[in-house]
C-alpha atoms as a PDB file:
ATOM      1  CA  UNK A   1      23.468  15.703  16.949  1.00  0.00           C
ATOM      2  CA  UNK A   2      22.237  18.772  15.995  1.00  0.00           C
ATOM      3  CA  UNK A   3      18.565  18.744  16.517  1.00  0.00           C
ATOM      4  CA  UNK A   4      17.341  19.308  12.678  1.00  0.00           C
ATOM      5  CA  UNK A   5      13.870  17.189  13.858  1.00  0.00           C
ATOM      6  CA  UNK A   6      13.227  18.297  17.052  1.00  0.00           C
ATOM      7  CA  UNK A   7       9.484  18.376  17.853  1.00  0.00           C
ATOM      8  CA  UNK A   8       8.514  16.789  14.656  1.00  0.00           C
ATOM      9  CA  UNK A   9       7.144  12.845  14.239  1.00  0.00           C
ATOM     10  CA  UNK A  10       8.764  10.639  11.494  1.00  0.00           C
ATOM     11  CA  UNK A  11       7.207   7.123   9.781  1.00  0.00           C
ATOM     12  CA  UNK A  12       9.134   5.117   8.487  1.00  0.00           C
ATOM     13  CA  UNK A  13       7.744   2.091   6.385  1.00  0.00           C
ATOM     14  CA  UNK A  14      10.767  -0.542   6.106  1.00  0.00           C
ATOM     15  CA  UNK A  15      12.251   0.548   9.263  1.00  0.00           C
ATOM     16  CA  UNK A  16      13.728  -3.132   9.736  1.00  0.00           C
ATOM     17  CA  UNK A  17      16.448  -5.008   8.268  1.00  0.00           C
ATOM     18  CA  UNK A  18      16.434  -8.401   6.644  1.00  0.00           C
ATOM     19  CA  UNK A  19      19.503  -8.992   8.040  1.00  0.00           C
ATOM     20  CA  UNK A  20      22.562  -8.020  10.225  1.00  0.00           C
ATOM     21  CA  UNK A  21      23.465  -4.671   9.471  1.00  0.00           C
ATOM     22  CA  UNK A  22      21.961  -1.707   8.611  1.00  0.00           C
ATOM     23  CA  UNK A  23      19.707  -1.015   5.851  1.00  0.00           C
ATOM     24  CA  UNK A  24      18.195   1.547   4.372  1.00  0.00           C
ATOM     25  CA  UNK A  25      15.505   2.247   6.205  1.00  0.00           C
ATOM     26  CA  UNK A  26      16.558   1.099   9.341  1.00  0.00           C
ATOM     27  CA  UNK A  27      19.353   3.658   9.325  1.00  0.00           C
ATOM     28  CA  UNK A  28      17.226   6.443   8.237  1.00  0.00           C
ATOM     29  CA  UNK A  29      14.758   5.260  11.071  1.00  0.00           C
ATOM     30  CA  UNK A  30      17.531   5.701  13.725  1.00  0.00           C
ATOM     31  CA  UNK A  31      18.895   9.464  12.324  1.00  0.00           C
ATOM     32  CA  UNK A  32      15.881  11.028  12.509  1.00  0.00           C
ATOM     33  CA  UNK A  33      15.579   9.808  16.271  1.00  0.00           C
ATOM     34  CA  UNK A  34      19.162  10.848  16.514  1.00  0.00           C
ATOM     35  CA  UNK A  35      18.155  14.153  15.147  1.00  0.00           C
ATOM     36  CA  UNK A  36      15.314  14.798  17.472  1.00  0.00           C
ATOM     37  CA  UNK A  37      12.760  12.936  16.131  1.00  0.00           C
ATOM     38  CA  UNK A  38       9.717  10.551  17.691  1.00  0.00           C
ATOM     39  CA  UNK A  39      10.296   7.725  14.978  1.00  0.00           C
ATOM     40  CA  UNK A  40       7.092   4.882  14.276  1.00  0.00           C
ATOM     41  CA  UNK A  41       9.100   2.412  13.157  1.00  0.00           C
ATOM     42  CA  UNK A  42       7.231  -0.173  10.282  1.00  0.00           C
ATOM     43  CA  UNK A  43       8.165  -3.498   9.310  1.00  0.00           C
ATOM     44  CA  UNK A  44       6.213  -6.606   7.644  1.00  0.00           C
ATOM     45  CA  UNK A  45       8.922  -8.476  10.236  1.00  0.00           C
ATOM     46  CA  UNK A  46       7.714  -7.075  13.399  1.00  0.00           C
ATOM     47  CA  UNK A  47      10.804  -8.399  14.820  1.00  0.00           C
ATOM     48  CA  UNK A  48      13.109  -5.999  12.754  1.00  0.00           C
ATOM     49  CA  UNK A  49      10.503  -3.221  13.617  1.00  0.00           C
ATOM     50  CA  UNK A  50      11.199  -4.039  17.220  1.00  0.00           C
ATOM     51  CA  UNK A  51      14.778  -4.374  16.994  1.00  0.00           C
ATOM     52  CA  UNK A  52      14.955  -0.471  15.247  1.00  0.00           C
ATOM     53  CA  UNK A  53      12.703   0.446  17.785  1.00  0.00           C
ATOM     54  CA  UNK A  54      15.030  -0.898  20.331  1.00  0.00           C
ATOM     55  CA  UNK A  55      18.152   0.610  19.021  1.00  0.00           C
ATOM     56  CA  UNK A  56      16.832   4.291  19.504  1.00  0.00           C
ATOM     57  CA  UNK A  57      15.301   3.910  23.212  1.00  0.00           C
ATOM     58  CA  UNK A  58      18.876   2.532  24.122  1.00  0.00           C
ATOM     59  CA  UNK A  59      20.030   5.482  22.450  1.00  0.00           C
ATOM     60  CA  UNK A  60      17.335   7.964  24.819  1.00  0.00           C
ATOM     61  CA  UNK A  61      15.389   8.520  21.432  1.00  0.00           C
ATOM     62  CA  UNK A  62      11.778   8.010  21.441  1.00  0.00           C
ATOM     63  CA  UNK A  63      10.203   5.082  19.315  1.00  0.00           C
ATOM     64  CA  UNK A  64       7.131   2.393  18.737  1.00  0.00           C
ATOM     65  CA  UNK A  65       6.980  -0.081  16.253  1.00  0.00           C
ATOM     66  CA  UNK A  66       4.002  -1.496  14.186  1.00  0.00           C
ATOM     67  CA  UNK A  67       3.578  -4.345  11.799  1.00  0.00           C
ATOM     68  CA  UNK A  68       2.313  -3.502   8.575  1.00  0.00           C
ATOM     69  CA  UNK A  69       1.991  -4.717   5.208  1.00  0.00           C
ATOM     70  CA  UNK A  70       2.061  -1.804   2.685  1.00  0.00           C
ATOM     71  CA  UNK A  71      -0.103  -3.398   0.047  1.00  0.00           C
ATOM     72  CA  UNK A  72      -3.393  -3.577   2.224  1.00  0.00           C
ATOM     73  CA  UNK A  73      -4.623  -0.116   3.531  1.00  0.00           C
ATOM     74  CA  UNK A  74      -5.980  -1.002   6.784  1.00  0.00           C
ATOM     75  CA  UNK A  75      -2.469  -2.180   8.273  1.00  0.00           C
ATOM     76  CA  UNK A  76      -1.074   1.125   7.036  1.00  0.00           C
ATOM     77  CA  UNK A  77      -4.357   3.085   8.170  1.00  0.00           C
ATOM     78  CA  UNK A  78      -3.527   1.577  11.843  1.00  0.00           C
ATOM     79  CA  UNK A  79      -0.176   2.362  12.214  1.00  0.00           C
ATOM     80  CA  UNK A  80      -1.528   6.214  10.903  1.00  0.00           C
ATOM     81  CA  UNK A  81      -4.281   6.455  13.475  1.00  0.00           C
ATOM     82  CA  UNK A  82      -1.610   4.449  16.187  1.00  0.00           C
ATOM     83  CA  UNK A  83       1.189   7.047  15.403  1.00  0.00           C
ATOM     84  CA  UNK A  84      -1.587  10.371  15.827  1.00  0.00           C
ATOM     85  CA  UNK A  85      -3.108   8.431  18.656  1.00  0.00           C
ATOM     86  CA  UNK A  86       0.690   8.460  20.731  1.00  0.00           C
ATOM     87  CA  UNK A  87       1.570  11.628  19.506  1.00  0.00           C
ATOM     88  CA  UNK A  88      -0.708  13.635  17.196  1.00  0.00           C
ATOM     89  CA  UNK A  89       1.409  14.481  14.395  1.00  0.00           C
ATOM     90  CA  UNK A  90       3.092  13.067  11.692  1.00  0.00           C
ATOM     91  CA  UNK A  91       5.696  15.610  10.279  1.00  0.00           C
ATOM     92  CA  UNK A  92       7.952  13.351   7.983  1.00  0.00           C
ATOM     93  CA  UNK A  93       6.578  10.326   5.698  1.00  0.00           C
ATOM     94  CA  UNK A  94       9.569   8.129   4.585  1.00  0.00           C
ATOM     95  CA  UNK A  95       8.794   4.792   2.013  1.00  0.00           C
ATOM     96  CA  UNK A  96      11.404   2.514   2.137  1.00  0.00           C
ATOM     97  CA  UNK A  97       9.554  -1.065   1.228  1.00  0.00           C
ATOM     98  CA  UNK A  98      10.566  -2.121  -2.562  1.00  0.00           C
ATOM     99  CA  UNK A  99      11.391  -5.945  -3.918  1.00  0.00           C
ATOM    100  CA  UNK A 100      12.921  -6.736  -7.541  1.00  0.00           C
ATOM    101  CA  UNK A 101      12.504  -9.891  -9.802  1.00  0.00           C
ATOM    102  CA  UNK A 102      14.292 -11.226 -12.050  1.00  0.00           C
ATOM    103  CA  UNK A 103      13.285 -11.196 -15.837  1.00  0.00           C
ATOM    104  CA  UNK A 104      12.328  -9.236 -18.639  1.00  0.00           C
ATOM    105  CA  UNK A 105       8.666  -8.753 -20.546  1.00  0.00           C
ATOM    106  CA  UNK A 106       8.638 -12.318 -21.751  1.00  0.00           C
ATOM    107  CA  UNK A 107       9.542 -14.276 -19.008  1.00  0.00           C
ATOM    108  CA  UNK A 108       7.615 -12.370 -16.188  1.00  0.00           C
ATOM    109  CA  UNK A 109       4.527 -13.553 -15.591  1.00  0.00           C
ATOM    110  CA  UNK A 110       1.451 -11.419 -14.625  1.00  0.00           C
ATOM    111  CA  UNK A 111       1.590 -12.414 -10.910  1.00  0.00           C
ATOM    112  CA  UNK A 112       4.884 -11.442 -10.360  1.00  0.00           C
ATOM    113  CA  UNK A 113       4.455  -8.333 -12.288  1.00  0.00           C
ATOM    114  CA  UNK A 114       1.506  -7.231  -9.796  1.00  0.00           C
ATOM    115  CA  UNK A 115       3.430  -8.473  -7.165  1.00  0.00           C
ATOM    116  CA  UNK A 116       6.733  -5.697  -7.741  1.00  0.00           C
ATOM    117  CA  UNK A 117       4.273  -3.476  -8.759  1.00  0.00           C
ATOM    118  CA  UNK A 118       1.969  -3.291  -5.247  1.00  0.00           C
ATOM    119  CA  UNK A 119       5.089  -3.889  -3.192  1.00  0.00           C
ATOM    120  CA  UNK A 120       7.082  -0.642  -4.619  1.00  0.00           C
ATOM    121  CA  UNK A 121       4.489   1.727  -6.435  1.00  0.00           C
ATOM    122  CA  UNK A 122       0.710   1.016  -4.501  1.00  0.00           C
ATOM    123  CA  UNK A 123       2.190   1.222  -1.654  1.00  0.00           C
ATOM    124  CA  UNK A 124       3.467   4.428  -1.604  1.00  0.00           C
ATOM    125  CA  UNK A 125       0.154   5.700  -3.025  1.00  0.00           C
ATOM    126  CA  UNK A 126      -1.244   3.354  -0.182  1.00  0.00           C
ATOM    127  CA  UNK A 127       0.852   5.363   2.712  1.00  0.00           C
ATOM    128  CA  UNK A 128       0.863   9.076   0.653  1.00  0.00           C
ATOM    129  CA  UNK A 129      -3.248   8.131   0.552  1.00  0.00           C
ATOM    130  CA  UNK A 130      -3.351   7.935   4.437  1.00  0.00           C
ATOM    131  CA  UNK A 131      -1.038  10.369   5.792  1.00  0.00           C
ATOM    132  CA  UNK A 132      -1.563  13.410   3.583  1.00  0.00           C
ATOM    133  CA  UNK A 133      -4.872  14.783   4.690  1.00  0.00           C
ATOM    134  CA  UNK A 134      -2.656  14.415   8.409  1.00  0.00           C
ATOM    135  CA  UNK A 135      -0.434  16.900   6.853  1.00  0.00           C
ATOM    136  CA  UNK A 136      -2.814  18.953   4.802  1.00  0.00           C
ATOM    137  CA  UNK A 137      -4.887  19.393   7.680  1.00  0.00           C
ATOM    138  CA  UNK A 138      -1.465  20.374   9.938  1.00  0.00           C
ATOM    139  CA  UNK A 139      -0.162  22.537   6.521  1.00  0.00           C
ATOM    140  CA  UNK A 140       3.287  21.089   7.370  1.00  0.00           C
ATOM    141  CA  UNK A 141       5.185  17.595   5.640  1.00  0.00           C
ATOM    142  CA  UNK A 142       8.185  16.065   4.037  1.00  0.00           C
ATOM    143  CA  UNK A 143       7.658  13.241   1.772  1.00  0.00           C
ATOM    144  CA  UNK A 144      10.557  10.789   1.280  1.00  0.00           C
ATOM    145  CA  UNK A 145      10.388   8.082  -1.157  1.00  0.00           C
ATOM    146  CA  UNK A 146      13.066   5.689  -1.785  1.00  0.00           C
ATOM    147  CA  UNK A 147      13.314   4.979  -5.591  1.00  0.00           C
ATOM    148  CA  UNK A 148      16.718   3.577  -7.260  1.00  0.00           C
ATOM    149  CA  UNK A 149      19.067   4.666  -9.636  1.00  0.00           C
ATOM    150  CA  UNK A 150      17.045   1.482 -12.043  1.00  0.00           C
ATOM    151  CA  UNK A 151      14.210   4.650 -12.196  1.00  0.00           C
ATOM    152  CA  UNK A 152      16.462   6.636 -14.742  1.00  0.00           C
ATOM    153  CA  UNK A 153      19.089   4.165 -16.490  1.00  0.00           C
ATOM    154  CA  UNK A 154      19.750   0.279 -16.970  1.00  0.00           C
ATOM    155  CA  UNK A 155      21.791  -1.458 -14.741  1.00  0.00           C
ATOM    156  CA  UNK A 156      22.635  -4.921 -16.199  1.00  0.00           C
ATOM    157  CA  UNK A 157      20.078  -7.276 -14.881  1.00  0.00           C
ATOM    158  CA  UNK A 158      16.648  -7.843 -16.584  1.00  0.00           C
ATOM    159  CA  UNK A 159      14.406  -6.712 -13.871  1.00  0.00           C
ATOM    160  CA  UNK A 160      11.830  -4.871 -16.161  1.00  0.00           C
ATOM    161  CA  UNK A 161       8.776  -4.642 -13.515  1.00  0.00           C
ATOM    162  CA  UNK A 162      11.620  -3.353 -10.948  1.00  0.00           C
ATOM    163  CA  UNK A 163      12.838  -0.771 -13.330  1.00  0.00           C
ATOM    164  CA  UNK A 164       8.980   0.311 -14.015  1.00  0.00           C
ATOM    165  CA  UNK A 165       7.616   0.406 -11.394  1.00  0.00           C
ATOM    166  CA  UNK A 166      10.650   2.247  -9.673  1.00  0.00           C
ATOM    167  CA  UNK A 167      10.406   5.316 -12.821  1.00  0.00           C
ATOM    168  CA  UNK A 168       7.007   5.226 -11.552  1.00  0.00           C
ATOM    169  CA  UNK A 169       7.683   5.702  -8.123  1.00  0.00           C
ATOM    170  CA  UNK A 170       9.725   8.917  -9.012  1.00  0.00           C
ATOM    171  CA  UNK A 171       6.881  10.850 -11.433  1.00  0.00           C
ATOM    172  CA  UNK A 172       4.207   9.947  -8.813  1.00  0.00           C
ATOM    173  CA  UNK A 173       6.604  11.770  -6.561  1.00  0.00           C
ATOM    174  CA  UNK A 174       6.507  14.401  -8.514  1.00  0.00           C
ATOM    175  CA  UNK A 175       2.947  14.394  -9.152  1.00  0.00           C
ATOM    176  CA  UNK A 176       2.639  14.732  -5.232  1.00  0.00           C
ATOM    177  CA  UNK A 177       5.116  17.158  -5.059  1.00  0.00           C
ATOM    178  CA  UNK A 178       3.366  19.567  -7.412  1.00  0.00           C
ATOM    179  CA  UNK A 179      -0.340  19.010  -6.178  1.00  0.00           C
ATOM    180  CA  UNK A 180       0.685  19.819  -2.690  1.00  0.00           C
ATOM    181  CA  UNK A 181       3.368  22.630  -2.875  1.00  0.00           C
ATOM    182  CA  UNK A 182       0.744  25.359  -1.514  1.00  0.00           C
ATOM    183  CA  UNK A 183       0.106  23.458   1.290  1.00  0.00           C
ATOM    184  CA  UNK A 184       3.277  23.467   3.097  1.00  0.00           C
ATOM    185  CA  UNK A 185       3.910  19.479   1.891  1.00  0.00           C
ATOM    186  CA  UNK A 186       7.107  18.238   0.175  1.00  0.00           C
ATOM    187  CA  UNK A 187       7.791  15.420  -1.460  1.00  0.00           C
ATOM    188  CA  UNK A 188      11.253  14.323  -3.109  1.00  0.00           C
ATOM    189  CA  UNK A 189      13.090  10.694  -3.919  1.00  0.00           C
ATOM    190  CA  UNK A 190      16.609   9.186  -3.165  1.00  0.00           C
ATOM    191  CA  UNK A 191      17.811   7.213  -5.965  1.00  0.00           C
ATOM    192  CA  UNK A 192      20.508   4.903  -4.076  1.00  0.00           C
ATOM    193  CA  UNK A 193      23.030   3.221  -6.547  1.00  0.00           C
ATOM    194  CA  UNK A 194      25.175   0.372  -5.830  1.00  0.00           C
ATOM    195  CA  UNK A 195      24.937   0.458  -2.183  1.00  0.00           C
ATOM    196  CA  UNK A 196      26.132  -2.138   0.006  1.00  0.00           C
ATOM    197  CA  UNK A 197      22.850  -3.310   2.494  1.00  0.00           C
ATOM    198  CA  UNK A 198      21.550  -6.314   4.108  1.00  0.00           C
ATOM    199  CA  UNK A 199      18.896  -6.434   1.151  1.00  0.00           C
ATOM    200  CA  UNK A 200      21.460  -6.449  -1.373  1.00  0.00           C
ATOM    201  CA  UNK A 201      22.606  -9.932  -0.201  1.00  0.00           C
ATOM    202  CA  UNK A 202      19.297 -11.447  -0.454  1.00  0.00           C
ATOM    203  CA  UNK A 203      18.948  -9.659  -3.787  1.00  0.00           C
ATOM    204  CA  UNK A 204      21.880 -10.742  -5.607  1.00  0.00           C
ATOM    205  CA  UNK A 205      21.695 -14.534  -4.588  1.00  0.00           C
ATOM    206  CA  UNK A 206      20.182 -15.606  -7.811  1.00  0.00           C
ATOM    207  CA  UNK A 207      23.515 -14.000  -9.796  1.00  0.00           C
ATOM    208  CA  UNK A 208      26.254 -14.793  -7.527  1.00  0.00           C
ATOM    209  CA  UNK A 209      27.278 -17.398  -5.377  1.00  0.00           C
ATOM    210  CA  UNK A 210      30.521 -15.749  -4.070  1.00  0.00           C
ATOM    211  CA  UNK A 211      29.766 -12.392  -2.730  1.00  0.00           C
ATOM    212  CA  UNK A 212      33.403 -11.282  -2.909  1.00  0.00           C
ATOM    213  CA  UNK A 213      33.269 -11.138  -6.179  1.00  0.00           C
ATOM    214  CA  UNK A 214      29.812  -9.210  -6.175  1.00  0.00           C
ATOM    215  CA  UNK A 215      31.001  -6.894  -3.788  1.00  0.00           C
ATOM    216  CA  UNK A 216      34.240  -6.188  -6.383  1.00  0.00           C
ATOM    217  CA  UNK A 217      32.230  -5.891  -8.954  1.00  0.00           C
ATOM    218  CA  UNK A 218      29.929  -3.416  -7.959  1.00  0.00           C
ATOM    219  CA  UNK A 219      32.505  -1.168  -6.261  1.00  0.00           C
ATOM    220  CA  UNK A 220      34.398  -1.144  -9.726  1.00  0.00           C
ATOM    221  CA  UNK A 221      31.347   0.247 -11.587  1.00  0.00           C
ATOM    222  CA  UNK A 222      31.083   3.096  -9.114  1.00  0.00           C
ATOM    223  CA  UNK A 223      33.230   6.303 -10.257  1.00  0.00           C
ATOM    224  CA  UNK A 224      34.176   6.536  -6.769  1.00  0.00           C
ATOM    225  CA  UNK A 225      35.501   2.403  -7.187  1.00  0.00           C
ATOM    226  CA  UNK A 226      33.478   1.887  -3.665  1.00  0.00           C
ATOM    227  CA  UNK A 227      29.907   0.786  -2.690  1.00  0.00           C
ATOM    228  CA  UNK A 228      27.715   3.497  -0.736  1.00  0.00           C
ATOM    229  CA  UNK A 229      25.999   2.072   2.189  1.00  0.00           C
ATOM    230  CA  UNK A 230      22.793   2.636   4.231  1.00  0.00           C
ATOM    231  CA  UNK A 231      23.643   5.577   6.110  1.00  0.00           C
ATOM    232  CA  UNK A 232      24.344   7.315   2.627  1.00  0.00           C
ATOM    233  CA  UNK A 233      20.922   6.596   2.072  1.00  0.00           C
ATOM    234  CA  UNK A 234      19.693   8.004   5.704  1.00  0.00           C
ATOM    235  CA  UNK A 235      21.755  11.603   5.338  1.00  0.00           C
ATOM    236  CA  UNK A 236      19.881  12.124   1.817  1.00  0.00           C
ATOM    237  CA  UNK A 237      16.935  11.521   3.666  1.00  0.00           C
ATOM    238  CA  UNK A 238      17.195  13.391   6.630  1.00  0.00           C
ATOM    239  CA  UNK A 239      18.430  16.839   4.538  1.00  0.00           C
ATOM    240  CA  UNK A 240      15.441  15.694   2.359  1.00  0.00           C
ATOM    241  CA  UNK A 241      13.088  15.724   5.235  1.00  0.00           C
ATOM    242  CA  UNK A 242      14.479  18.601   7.350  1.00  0.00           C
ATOM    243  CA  UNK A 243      14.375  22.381   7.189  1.00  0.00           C
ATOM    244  CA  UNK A 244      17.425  22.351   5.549  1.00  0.00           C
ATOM    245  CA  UNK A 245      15.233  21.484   2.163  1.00  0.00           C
ATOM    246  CA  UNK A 246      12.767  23.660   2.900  1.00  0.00           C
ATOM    247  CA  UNK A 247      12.531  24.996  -0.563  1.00  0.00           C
ATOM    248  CA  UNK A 248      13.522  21.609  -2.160  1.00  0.00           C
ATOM    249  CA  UNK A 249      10.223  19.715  -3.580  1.00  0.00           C
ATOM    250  CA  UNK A 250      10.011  17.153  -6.639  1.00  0.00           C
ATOM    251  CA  UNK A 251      13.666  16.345  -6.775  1.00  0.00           C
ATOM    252  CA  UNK A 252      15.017  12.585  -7.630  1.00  0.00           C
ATOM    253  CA  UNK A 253      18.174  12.632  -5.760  1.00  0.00           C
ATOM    254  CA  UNK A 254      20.911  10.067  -6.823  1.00  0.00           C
ATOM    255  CA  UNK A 255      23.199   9.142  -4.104  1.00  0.00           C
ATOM    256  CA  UNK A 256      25.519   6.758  -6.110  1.00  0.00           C
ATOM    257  CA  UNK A 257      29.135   8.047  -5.905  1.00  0.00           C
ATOM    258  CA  UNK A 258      28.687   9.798  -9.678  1.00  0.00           C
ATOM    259  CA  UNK A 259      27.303   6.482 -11.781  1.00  0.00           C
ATOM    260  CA  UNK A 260      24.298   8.616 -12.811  1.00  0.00           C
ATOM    261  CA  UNK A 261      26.261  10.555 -14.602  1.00  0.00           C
ATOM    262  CA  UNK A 262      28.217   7.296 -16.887  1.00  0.00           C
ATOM    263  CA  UNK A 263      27.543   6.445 -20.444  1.00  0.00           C
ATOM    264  CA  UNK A 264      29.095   3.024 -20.009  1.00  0.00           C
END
């Protein structure tokens, strides 16, 4: 690799997988190490943070993993103060925790609402709240917040507290972006689009029950007639968060082979 993160320390909330494979975050968690990185890998599972962990010392990168639960502060204020404490930085925030739910206004009930809402919008006002006085203070950060293409268009399924809370994701992004552009701080979102992760399995049970049709299905929407797949997700991220962006700040990135850009 080419060293695009050398000397810098990355965070990555959702650096597990919920199952074989790689997600997401888990992907993005292992190319920053690639890239030079120290990585603080953060799951809910501590198992998957372990396993991520894992994966980059076997690789000679340099890693810890915390549990965490992104909707209470104090977890994420521990794995802030445990990440400074081992190596007194934090250079590149990525938030990669999100759930959906099925249903529309009606049929959503309040609980479940909160629920998608803490899970994929506090908590990235949860983590921004905790690390960004790290980076004011250093006058040096990349923001990376995973959104979904659901921020900017409708994609089939009722998920209407999904599709919120995810448009929200992308204008507090922005907001961040804007308040902290003096200060040497980024922040930008990847939109991923029909991508083909461990979490899409688990997401899609309640509409199919044969996966080789959902997998057909959703590589037919795409104008590329394929499925993009975690370490899509992870390259985004890594130009996102690297010197290569420098100038780059308040940007919603889609990375879904061109479906942005359909009327139908």
């Amino acid at each position: 690799m080419t060293g695009r993160l050398d000397n810098r320390v990355a965070v990555v909330f959702g650096a597990g997988s919920v199952g074989e494979g790689w997600g997401n975050g888990k992907a993005a968690a292992v190319l920053y190490a690639r890239e030079g990185a120290k990585v603080a890998c953060v799951d809910l599972n501590p198992a998957a943070a372990e396993a991520t962990r894992a994966i980059i010392e076997a690789e000679g990168g340099t890693a810890i993993a915390f549990e965490a639960n992104v909707t209470q502060f104090d977890t994420i204020r521990a794995v802030v103060d445990g990440t400074l404490d081992a190596w007194g930085q934090i250079d590149v925030l990525h938030n990669n925790v999100g759930t959906n739910s099925q249903g529309g206004p009606i049929d959503t009930s309040e609980a479940e609402w909160d629920r998608v809402m803490d899970i994929n919008l506090k908590s990235m006002f949860l983590t921004c709240k905790a690390v960004l006085p790290v980076m004011e203070e250093q006058r040096r950060g990349s923001i990376v917040n995973i959104s979904s293409l659901a921020s900017i268009r409708y994609l089939g399924f009722n998920y209407i507290s999904y599709y919120a809370s995810k448009a929200a994701v992308n204008h507090f992004t922005r907001a961040v972006a804007l308040q902290y552009a003096d200060k040497g701080i980024r922040a930008n979102t990847v939109l991923p689009g029909l991508m083909d992760t461990p979490h899409i399995y688990e997401a899609m049970k309640a509409h199919y029950s044969d996966f080789t049709e959902m997998r057909e299905k959703r590589a037919a929407a795409s104008p590329m007639k394929r499925m993009g797949d975690g370490w899509d997700i992870a390259h985004a991220a890594l130009f996102l968060a690297s010197d290569e962006a420098k100038y780059i700040t308040g940007i919603d990135l889609p990375v879904d082979g061109g479906l942005h850009c359909k009327t139908n």
